[in-house]
C-alpha atoms as a PDB file:
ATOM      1  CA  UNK A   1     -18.748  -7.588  -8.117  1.00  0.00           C
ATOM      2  CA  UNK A   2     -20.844  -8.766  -4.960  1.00  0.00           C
ATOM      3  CA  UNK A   3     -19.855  -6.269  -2.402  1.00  0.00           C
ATOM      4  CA  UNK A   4     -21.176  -6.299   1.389  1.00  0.00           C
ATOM      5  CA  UNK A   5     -20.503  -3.668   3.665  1.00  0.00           C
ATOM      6  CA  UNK A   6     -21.107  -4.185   6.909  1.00  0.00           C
ATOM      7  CA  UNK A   7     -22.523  -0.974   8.932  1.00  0.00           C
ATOM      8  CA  UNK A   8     -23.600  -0.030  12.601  1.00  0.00           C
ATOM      9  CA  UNK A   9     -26.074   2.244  14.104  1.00  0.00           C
ATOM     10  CA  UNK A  10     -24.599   4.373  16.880  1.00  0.00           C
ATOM     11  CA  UNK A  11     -25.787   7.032  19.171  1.00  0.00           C
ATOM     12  CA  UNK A  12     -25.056  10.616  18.355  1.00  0.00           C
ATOM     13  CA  UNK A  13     -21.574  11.520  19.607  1.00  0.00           C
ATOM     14  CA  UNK A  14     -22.608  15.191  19.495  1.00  0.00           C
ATOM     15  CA  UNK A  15     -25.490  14.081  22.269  1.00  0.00           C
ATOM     16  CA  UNK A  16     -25.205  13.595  26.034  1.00  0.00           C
ATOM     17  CA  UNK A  17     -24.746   9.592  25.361  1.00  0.00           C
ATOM     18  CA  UNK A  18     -24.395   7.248  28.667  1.00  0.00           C
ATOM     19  CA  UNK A  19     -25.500   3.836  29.612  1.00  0.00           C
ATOM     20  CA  UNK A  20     -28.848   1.969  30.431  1.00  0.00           C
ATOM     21  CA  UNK A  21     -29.667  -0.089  33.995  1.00  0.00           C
ATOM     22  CA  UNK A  22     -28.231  -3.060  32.647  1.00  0.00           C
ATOM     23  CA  UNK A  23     -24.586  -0.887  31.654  1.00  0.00           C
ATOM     24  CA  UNK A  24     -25.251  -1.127  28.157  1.00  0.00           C
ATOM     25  CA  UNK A  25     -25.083   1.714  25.883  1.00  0.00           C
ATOM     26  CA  UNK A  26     -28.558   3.857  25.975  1.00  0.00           C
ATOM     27  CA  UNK A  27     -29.710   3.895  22.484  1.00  0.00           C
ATOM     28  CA  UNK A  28     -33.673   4.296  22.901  1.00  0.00           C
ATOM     29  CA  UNK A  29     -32.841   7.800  24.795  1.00  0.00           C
ATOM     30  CA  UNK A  30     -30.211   9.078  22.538  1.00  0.00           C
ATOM     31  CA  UNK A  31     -30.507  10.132  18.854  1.00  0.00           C
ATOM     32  CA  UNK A  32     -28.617   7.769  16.533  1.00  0.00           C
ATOM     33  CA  UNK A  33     -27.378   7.745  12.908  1.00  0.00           C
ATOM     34  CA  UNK A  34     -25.274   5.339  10.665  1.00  0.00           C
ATOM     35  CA  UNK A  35     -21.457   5.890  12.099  1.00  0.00           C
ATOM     36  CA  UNK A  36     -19.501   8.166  10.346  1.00  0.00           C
ATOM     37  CA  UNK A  37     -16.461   6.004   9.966  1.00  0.00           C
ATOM     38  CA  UNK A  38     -18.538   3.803   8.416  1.00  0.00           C
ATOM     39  CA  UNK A  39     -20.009   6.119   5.424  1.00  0.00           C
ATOM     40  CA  UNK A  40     -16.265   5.754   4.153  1.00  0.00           C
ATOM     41  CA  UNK A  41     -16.756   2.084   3.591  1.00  0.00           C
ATOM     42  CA  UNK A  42     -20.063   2.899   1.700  1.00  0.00           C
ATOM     43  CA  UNK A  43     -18.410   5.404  -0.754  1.00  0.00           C
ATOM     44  CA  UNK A  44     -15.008   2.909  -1.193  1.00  0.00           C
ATOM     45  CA  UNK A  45     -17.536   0.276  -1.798  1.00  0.00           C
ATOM     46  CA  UNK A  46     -19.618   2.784  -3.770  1.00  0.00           C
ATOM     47  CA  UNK A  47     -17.298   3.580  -6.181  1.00  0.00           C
ATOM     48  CA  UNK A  48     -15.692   0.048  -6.782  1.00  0.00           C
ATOM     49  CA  UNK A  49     -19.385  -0.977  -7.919  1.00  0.00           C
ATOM     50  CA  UNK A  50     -19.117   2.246 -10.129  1.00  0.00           C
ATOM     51  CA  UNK A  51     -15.738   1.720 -11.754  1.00  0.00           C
ATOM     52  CA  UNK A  52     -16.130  -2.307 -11.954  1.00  0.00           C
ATOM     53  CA  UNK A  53     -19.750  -3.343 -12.011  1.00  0.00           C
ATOM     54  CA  UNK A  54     -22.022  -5.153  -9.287  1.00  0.00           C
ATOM     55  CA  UNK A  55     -24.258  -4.694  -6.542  1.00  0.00           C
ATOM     56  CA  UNK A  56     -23.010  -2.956  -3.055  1.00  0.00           C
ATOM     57  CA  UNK A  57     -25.374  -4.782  -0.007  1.00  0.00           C
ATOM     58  CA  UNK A  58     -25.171  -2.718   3.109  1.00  0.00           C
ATOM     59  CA  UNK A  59     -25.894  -5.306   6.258  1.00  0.00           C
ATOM     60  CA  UNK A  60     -26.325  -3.758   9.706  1.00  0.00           C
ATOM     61  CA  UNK A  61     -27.301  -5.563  13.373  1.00  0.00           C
ATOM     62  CA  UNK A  62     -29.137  -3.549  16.223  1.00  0.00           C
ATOM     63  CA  UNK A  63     -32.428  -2.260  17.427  1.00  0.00           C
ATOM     64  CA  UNK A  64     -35.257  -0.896  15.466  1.00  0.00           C
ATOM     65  CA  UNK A  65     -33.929   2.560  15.132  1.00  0.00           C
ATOM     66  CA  UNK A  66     -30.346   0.680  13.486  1.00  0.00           C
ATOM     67  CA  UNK A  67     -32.988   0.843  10.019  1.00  0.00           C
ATOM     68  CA  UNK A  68     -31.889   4.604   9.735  1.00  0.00           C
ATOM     69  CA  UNK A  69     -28.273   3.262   9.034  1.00  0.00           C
ATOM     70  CA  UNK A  70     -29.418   1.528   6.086  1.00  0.00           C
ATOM     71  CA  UNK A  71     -31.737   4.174   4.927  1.00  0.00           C
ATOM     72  CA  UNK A  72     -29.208   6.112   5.009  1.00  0.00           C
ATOM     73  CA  UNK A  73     -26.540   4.015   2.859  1.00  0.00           C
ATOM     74  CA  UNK A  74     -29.265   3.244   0.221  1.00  0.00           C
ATOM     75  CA  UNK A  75     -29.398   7.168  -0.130  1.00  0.00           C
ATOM     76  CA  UNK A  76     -26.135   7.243  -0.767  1.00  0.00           C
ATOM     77  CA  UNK A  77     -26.489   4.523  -3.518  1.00  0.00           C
ATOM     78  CA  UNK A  78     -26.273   1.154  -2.243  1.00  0.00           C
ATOM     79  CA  UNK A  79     -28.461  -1.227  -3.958  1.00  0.00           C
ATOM     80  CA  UNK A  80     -30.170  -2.983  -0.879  1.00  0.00           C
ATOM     81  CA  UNK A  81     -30.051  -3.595   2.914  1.00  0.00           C
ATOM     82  CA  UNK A  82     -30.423  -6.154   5.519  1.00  0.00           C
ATOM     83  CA  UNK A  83     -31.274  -5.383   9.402  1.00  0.00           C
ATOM     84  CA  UNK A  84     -30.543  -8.029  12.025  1.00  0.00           C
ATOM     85  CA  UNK A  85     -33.143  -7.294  14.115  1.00  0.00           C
ATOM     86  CA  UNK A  86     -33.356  -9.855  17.726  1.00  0.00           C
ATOM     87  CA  UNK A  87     -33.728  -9.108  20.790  1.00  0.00           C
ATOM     88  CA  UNK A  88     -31.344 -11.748  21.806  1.00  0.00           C
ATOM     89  CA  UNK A  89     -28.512  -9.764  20.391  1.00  0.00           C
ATOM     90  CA  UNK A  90     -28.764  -7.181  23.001  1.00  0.00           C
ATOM     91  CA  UNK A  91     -25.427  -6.400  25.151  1.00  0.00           C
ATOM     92  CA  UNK A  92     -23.739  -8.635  22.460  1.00  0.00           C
ATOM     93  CA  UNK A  93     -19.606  -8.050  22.412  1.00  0.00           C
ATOM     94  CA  UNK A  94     -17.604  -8.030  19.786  1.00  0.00           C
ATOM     95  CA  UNK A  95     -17.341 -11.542  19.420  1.00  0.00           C
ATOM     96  CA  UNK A  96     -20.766 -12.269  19.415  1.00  0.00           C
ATOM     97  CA  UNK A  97     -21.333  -9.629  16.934  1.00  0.00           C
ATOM     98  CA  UNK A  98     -18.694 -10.954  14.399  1.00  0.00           C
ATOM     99  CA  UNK A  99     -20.752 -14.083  14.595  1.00  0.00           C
ATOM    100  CA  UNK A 100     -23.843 -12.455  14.006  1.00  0.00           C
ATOM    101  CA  UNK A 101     -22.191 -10.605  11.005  1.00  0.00           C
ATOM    102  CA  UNK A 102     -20.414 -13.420   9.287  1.00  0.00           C
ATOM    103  CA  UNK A 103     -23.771 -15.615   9.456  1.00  0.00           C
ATOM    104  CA  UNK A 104     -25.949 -12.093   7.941  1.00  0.00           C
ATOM    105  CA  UNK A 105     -22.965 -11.782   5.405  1.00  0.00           C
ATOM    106  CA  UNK A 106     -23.378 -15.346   3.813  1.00  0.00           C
ATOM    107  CA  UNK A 107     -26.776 -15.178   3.321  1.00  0.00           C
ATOM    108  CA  UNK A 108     -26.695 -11.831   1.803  1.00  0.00           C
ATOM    109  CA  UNK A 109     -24.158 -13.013  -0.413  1.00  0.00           C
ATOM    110  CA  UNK A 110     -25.610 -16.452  -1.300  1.00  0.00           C
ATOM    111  CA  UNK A 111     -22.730 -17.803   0.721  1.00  0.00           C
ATOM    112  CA  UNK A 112     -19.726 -16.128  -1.734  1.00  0.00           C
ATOM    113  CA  UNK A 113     -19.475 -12.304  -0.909  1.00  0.00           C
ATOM    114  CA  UNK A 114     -16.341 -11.031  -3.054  1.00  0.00           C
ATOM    115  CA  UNK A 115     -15.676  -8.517  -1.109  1.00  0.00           C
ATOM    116  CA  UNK A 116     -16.366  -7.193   2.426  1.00  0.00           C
ATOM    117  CA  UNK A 117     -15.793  -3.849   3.289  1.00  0.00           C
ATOM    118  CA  UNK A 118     -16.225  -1.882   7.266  1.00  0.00           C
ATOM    119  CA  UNK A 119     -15.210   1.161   8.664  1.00  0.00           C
ATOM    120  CA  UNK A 120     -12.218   1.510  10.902  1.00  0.00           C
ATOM    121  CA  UNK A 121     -14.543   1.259  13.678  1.00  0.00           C
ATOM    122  CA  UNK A 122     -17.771   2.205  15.251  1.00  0.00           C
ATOM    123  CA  UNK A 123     -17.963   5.697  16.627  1.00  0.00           C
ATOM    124  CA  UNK A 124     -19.569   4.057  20.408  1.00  0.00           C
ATOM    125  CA  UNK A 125     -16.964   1.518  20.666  1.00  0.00           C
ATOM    126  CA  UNK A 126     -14.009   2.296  18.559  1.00  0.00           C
ATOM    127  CA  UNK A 127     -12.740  -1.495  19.686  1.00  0.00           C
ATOM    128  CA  UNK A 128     -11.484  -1.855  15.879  1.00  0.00           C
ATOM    129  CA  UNK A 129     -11.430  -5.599  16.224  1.00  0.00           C
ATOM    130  CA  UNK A 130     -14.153  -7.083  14.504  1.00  0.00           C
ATOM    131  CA  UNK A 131     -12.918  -6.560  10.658  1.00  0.00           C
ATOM    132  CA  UNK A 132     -10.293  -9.296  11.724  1.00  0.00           C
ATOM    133  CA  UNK A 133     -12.399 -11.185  13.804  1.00  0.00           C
ATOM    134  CA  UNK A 134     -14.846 -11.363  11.060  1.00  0.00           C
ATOM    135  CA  UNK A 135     -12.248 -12.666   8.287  1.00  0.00           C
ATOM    136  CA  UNK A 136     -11.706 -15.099  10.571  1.00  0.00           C
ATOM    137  CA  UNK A 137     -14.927 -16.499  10.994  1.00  0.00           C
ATOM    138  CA  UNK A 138     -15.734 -16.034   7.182  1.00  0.00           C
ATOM    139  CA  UNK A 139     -12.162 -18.350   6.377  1.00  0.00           C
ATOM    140  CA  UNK A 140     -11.130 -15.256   4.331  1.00  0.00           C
ATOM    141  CA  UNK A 141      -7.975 -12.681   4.322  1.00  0.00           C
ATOM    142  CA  UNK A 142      -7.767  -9.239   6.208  1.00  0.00           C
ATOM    143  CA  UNK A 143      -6.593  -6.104   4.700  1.00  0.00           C
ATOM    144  CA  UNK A 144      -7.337  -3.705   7.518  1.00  0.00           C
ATOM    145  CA  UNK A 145      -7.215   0.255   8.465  1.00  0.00           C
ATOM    146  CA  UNK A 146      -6.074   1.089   5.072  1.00  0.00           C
ATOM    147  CA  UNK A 147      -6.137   4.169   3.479  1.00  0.00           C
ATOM    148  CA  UNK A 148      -5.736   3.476   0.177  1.00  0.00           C
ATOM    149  CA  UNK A 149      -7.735   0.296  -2.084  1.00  0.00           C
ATOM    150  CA  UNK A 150      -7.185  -0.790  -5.695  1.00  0.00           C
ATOM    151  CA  UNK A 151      -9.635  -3.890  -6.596  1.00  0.00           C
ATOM    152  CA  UNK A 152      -8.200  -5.341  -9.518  1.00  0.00           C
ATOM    153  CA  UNK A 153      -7.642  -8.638 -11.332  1.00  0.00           C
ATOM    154  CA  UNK A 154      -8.543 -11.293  -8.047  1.00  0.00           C
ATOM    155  CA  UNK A 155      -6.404  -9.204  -5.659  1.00  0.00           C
ATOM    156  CA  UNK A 156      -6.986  -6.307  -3.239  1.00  0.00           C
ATOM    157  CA  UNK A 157      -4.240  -3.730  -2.697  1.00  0.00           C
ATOM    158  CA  UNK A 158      -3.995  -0.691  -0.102  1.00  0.00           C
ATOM    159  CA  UNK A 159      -1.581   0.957   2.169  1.00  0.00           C
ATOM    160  CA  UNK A 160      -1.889   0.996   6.089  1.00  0.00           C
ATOM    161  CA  UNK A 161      -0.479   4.088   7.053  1.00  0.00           C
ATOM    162  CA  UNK A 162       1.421   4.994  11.229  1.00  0.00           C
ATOM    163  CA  UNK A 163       3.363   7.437  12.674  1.00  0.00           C
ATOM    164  CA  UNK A 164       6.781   5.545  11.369  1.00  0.00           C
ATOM    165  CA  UNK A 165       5.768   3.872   7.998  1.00  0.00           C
ATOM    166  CA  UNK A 166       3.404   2.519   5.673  1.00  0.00           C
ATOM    167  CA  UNK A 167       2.842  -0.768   4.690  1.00  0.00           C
ATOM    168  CA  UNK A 168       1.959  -1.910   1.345  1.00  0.00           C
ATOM    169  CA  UNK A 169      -0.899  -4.704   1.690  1.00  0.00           C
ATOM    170  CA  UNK A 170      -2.121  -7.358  -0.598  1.00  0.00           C
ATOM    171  CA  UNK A 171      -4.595 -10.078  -0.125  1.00  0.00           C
ATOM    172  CA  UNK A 172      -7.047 -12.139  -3.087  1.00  0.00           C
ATOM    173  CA  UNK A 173     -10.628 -12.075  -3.633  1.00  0.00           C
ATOM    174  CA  UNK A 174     -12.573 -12.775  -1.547  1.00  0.00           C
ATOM    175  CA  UNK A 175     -11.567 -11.030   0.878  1.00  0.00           C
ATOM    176  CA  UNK A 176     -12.159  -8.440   4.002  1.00  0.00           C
ATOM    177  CA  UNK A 177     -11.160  -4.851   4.097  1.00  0.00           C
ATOM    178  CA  UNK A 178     -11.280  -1.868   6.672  1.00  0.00           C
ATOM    179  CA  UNK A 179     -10.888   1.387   5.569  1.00  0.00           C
ATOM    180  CA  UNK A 180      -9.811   4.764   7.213  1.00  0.00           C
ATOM    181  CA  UNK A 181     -11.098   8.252   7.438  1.00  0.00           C
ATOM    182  CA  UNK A 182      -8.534   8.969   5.037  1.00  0.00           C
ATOM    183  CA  UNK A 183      -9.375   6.631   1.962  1.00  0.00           C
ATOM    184  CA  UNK A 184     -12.414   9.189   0.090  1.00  0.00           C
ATOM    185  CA  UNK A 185     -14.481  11.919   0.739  1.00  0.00           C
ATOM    186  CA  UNK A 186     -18.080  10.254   1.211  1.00  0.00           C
ATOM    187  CA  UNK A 187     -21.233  11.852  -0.974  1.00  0.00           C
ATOM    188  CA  UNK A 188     -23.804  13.447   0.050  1.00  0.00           C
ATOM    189  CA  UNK A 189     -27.332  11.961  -0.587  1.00  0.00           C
ATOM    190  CA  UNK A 190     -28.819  13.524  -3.581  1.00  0.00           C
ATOM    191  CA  UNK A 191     -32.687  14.449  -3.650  1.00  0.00           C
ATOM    192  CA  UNK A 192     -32.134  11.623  -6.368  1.00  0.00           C
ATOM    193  CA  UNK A 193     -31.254   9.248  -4.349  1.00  0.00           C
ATOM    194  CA  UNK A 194     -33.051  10.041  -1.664  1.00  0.00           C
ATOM    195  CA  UNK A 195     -36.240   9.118  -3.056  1.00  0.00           C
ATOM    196  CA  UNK A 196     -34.665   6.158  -4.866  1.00  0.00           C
ATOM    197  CA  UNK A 197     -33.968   4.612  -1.485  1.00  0.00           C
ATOM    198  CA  UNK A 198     -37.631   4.538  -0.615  1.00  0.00           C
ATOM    199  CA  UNK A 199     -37.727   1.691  -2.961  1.00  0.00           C
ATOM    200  CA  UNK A 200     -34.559  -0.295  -2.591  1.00  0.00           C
ATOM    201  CA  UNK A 201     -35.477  -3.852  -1.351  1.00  0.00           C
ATOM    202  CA  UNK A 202     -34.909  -4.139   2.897  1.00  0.00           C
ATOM    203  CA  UNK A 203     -34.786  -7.278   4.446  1.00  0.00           C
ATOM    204  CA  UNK A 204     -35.319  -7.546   8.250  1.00  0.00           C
ATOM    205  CA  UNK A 205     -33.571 -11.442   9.506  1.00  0.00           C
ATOM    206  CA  UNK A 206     -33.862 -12.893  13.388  1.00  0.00           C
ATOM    207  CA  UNK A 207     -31.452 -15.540  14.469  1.00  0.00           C
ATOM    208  CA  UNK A 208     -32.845 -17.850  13.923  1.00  0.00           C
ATOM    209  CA  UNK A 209     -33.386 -17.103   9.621  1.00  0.00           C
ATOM    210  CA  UNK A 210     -29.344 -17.068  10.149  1.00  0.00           C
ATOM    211  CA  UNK A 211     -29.425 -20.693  12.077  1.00  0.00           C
ATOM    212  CA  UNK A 212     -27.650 -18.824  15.297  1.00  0.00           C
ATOM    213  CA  UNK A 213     -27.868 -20.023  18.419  1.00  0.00           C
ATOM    214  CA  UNK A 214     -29.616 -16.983  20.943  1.00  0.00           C
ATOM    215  CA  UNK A 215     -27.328 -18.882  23.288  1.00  0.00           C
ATOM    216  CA  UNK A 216     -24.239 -17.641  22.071  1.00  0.00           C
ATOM    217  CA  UNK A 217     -25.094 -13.788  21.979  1.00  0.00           C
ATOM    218  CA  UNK A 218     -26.296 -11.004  23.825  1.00  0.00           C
ATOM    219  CA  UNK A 219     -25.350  -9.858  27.253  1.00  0.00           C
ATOM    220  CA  UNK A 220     -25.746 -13.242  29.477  1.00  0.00           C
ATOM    221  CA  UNK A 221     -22.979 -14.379  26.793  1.00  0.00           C
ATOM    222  CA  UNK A 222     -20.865 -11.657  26.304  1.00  0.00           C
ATOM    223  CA  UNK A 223     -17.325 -12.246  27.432  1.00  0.00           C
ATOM    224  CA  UNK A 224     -16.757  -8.354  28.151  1.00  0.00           C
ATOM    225  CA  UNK A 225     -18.922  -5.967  29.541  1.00  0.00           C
ATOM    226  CA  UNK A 226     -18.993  -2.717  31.153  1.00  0.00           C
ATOM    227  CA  UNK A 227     -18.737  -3.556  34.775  1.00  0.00           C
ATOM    228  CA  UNK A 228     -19.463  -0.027  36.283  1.00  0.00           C
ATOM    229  CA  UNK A 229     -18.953   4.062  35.104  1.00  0.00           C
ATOM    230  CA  UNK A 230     -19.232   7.148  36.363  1.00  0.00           C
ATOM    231  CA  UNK A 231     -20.172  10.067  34.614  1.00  0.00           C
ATOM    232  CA  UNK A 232     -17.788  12.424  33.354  1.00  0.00           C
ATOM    233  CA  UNK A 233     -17.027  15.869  35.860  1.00  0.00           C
ATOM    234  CA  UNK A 234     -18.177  19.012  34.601  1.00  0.00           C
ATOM    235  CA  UNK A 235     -15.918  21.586  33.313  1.00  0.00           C
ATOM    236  CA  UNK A 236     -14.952  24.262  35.666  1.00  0.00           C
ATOM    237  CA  UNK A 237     -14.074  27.926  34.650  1.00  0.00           C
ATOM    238  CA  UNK A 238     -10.469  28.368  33.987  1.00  0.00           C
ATOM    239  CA  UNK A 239      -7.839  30.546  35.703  1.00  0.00           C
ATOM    240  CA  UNK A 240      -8.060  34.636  34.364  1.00  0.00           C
ATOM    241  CA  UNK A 241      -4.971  36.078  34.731  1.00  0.00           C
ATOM    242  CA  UNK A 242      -5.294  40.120  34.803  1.00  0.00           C
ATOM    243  CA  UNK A 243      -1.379  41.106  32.888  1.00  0.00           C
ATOM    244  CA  UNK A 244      -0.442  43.699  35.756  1.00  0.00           C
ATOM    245  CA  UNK A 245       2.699  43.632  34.012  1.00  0.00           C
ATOM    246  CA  UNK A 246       3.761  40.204  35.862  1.00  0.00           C
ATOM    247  CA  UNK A 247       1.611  38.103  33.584  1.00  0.00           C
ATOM    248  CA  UNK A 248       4.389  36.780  31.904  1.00  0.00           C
ATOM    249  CA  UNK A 249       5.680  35.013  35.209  1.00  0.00           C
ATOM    250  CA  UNK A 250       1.737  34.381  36.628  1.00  0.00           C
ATOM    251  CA  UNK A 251       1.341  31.935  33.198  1.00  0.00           C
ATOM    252  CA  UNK A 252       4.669  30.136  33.985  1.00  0.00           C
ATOM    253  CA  UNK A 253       3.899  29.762  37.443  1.00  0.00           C
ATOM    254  CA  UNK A 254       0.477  28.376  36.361  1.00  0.00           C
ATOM    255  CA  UNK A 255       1.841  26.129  33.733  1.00  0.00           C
ATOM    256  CA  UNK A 256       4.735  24.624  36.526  1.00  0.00           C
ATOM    257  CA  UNK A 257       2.014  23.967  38.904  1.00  0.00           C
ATOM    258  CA  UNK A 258       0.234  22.171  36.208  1.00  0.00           C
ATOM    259  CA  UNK A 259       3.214  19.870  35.020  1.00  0.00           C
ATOM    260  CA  UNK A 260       3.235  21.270  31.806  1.00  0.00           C
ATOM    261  CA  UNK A 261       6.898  22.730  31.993  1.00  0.00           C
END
């Protein structure tokens, strides 16, 4: 099975992350590293290679430093990668970037991918919008945010879990899936394939190897953007309350002048 997993290079969330001149997010300043909601798509797409057969192609769009996120997935034990790497792309929304993605997924997949798989959504923007808006653009059906997946005989199956319910989906090859946090406990890079990555075929692609117009990406284009932010207010020391015996009532008092009872 041909199986494309689309991944993104995001800052560190652990790091002091905030936003460059131009109110996009600062990635050259900020440590980054393949999203962690994405490394569940690589092991669900992983293991369906395993079980079934096939080649897992990990595709990623961003700056320089967005390599690591394939580097990364090939370590884990995808078969190849290919980086979008243009400078036009920068500030891109999610629109543009679904374009971007749906071009970079065709080619990778000689214009038939059987299966597209994405995290639940990027760790920076957590918009969880572009699985869908990519089926769209690639004419194909959308299982999303499940946290199950069975891949067998043309169809895709998995369960969407909420609060109230689940929902039992089903869709046919080809199709495009988003997974959960929930659907597999992703490996860890063996020494193995660690040094297997280093030589696992990388393809870098501009826009125009994908015939995309610069014109309809990047922040000029993009039809949301942050318009202004502040950064966040530093924590200040909490209330000690010394039990004098009347610490019981001090704590309620606190908690009623907080709204919280």
């Amino acid at each position: 099975m041909n199986i494309v997993v689309c991944v993104k290079y995001v800052p560190d969330a652990q790091a002091d992350r905030t936003f460059s001149e131009d109110n996009t997010t600062d990635r050259a300043n900020v440590d980054g590293l393949l999203s962690e909601l994405d490394e569940y798509a690589v092991e669900e797409a992983l293991k369906i290679a395993e079980a079934s057969g096939g080649e897992v192609t990990v595709v990623t769009v961003g700056p320089e430093g967005a390599a690591d996120a394939i580097k990364k997935s090939l370590q884990m034990g995808a078969h190849k990668g290919v980086h979008v790497l243009d400078d036009a792309i920068h500030g891109s929304d999610a629109a543009a970037t679904s374009l971007v993605l749906a071009q970079a997924v065709k080619k990778a997949a000689d214009g038939a991918p059987e299966l597209v798989l994405l995290g639940l959504a990027s760790t920076d923007g957590t918009m969880s919008v572009v699985p869908a808006m990519l089926a769209e653009r690639l004419g194909l059906p959308q299982v999303t945010q499940v946290s199950t997946l069975e891949v067998a005989d043309g169809l895709v199956k998995g369960r969407r879990d909420s609060d109230t319910a689940s929902d039992a989906l089903e869709a046919s090859l080809p199709a495009v899936v988003s997974v959960t946090d929930q659907i597999n406990e992703p490996r860890y890079p063996s020494f193995k394939g660690i040094m297997a990555a280093k030589k696992k075929p990388v393809e870098t692609w501009s826009l125009a190897d994908l015939g995309v117009d610069a014109g309809a990406v990047g922040l000029a284009n993009a039809g949301t953007r942050v318009v202004s932010f502040t950064a966040r207010p530093a924590r200040e020391q909490g209330e000690i309350v010394v039990d004098e015996g009347d610490g019981g009532t001090k704590l309620a008092e606190f908690l009623a002048k907080s709204k919280l009872i």
